[in-house]
Protein backbone atom coordinates (compact mmCIF):
# COMPACT_ATOMS: atom_id res chain seq x y z
CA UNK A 1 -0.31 -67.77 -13.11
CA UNK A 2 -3.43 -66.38 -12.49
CA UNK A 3 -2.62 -65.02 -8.92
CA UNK A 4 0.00 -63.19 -10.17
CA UNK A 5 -2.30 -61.71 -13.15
CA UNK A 6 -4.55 -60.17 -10.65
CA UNK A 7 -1.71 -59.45 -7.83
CA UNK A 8 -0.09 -57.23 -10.74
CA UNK A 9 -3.47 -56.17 -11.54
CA UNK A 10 -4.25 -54.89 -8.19
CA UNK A 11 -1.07 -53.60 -7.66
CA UNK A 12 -1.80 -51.39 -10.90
CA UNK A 13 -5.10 -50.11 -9.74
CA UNK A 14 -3.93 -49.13 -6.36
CA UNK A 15 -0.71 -47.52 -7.77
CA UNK A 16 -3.24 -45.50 -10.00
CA UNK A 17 -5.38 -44.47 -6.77
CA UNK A 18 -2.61 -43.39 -5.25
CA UNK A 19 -1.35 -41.05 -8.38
CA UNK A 20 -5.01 -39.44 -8.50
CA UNK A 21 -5.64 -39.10 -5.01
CA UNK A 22 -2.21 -36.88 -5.15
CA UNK A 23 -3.18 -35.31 -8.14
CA UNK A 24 -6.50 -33.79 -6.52
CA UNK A 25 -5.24 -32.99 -3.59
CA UNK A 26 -2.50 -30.91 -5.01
CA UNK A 27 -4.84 -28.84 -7.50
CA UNK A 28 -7.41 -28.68 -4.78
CA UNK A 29 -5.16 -27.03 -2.04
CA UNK A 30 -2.96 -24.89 -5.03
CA UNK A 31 -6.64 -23.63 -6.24
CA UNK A 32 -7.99 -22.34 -3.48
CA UNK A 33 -5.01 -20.00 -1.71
CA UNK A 34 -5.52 -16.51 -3.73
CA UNK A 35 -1.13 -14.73 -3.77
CA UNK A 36 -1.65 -10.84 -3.69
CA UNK A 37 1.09 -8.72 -4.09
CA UNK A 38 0.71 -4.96 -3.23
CA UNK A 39 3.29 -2.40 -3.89
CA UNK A 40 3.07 1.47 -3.71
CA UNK A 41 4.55 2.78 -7.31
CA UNK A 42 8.42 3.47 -7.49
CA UNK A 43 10.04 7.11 -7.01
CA UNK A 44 8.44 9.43 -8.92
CA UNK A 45 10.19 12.24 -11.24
CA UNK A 46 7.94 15.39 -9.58
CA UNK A 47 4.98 16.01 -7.48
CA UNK A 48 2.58 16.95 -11.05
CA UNK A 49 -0.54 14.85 -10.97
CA UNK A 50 0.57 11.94 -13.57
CA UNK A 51 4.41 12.17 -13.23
CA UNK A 52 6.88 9.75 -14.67
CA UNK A 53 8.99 7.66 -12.75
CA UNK A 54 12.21 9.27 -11.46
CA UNK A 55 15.50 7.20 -12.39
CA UNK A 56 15.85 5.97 -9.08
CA UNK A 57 11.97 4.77 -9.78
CA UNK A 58 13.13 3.03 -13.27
CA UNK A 59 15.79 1.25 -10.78
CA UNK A 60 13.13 0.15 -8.52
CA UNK A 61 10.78 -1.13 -11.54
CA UNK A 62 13.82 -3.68 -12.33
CA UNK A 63 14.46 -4.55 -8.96
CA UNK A 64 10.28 -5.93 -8.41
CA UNK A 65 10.10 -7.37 -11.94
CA UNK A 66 13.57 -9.46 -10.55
CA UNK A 67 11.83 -9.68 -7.09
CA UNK A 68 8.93 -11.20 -8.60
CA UNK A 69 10.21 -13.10 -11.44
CA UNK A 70 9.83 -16.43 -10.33
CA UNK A 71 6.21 -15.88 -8.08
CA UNK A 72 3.99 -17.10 -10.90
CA UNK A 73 2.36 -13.39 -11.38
CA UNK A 74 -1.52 -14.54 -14.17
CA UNK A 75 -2.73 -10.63 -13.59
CA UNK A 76 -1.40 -7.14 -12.82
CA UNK A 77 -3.87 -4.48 -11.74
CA UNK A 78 -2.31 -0.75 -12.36
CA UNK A 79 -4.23 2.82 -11.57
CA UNK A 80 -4.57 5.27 -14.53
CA UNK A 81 -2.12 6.78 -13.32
CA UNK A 82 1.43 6.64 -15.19
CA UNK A 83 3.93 6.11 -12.24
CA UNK A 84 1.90 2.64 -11.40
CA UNK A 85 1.94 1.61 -15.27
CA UNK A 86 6.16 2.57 -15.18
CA UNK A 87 6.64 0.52 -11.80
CA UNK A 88 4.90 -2.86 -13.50
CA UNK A 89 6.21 -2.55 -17.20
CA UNK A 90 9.30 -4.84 -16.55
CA UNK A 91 7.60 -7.63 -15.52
CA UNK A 92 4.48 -7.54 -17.59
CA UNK A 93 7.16 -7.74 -20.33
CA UNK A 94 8.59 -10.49 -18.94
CA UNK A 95 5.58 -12.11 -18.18
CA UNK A 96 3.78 -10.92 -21.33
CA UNK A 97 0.73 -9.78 -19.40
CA UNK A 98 -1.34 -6.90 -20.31
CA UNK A 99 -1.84 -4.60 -16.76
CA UNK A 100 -5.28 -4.42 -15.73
CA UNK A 101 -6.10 -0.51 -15.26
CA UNK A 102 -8.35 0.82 -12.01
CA UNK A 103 -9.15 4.03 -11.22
CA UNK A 104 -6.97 4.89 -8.54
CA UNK A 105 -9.67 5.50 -5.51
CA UNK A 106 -11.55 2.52 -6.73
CA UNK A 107 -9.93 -0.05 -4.00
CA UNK A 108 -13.13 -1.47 -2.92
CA UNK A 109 -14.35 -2.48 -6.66
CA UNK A 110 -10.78 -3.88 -6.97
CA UNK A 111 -10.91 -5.65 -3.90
CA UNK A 112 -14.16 -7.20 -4.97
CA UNK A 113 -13.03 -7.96 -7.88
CA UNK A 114 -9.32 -10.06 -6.97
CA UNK A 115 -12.02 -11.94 -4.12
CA UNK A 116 -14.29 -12.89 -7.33
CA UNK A 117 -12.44 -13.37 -10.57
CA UNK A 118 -9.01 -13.88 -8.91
CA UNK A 119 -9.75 -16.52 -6.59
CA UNK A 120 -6.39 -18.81 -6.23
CA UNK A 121 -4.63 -16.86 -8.60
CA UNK A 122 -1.00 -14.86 -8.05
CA UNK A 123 -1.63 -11.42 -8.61
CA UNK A 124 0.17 -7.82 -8.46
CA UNK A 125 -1.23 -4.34 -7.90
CA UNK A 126 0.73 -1.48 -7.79
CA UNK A 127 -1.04 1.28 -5.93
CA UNK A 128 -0.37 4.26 -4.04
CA UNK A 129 0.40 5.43 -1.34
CA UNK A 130 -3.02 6.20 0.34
CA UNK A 131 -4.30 3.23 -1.84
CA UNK A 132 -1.80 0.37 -0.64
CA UNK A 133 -2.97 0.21 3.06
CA UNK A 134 -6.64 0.02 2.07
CA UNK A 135 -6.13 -2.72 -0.21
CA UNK A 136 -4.32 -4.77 2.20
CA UNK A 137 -6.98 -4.04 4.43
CA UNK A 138 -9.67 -5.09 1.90
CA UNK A 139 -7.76 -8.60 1.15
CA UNK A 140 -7.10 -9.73 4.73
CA UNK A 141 -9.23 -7.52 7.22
CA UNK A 142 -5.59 -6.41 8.73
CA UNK A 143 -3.80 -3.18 8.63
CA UNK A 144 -0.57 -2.07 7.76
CA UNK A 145 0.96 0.81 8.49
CA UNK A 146 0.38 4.01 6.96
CA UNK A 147 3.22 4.51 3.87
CA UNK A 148 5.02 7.86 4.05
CA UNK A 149 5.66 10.12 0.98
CA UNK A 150 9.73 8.89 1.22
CA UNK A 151 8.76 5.07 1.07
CA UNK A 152 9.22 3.31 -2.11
CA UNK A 153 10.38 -0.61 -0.90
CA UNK A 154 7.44 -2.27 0.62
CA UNK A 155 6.16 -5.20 -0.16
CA UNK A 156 2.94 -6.82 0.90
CA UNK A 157 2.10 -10.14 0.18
CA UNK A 158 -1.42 -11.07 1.12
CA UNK A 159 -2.02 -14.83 1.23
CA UNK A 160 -5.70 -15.76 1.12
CA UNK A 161 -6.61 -19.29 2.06
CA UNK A 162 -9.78 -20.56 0.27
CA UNK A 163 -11.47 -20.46 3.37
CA UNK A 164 -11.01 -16.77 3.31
CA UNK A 165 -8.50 -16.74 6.24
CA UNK A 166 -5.28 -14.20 5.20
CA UNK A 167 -2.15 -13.64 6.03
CA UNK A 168 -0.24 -10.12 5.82
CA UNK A 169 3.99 -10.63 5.02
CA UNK A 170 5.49 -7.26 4.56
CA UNK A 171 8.87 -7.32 2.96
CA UNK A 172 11.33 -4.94 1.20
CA UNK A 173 12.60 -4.97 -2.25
CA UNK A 174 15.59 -2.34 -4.35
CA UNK A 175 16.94 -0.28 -2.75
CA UNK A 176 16.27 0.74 1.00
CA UNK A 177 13.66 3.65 2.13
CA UNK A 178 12.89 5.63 5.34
């Protein structure tokens, strides 16, 4: 009787090692890995300094809040500028987050900032697009091609391991752009 008090007993503990072993390891490798996604804004109405989006833009707001729906977005940064606010609204809706506002040539004091208080967080920015390649740049040391005045659907996803190695995934969302 009392070999099978402490087998069960033993088999208890180690079934209990086992659980927090996996438990650490899983919040200690999800921690660490910092998810940044930069987008240019969406279509804007005109070429005036703090334009609206365009329809087409309002289109492409919908199509990244669906895009990103299911990432597990905890900040959005957005410039002072309106078209950046617009291209984010949809999802900070959804997500009931509060955009984080940046002046819009400030990339390295945002880029400083993601590396410090963001660390192993999933975060947006929406920049533009002179900004966008410089903060891709800033996250992961690699560059990305310059964006165009026609190009609205890129995506760049910028995975940072905790050891401060990144990756650079550059994908399309809405509807197709030059």
């Amino acid at each position: 009787m009392l070999s099978r008090i402490l087998y069960a007993s033993s088999f208890a503990l180690l079934a209990l090692s086992f659980i927090a072993c996996a438990a650490q390891n899983g919040t200690s490798s999800n921690s660490g890995t910092t998810t940044v996604y930069v987008v240019r804004h969406a279509e804007k109405l005109s070429s005036d300094g703090d334009t609206p989006l365009s329809p087409a833009g309002e289109e492409r707001a919908v199509a990244l809040a669906a895009r990103l729906a299911d990432a597990k977005v905890e900040r959005i940064y957005v410039t002072t500028k309106l078209r950046t606010q617009q291209t984010v609204r949809v999802l900070a809706e959804q997500l009931g987050l509060e955009p984080l506002m940046v002046e819009p040539g400030a990339v390295d004091e945002l880029v400083d900032r993601i590396k410090s208080d963001d660390r192993g967080k999933v975060v947006l920015v929406a920049g533009h697009s002179n900004t966008v390649p410089n903060i891709v740049k800033g996250l992961s040391g690699k560059e990305v091609e310059a964006l165009p005045e026609t190009r609205f659907d890129r995506l760049f996803r910028v995975t940072i391991a905790a050891d401060g190695r990144a990756i650079v995934d550059e994908e399309r969302y809405g509807a197709p752009t030059p």
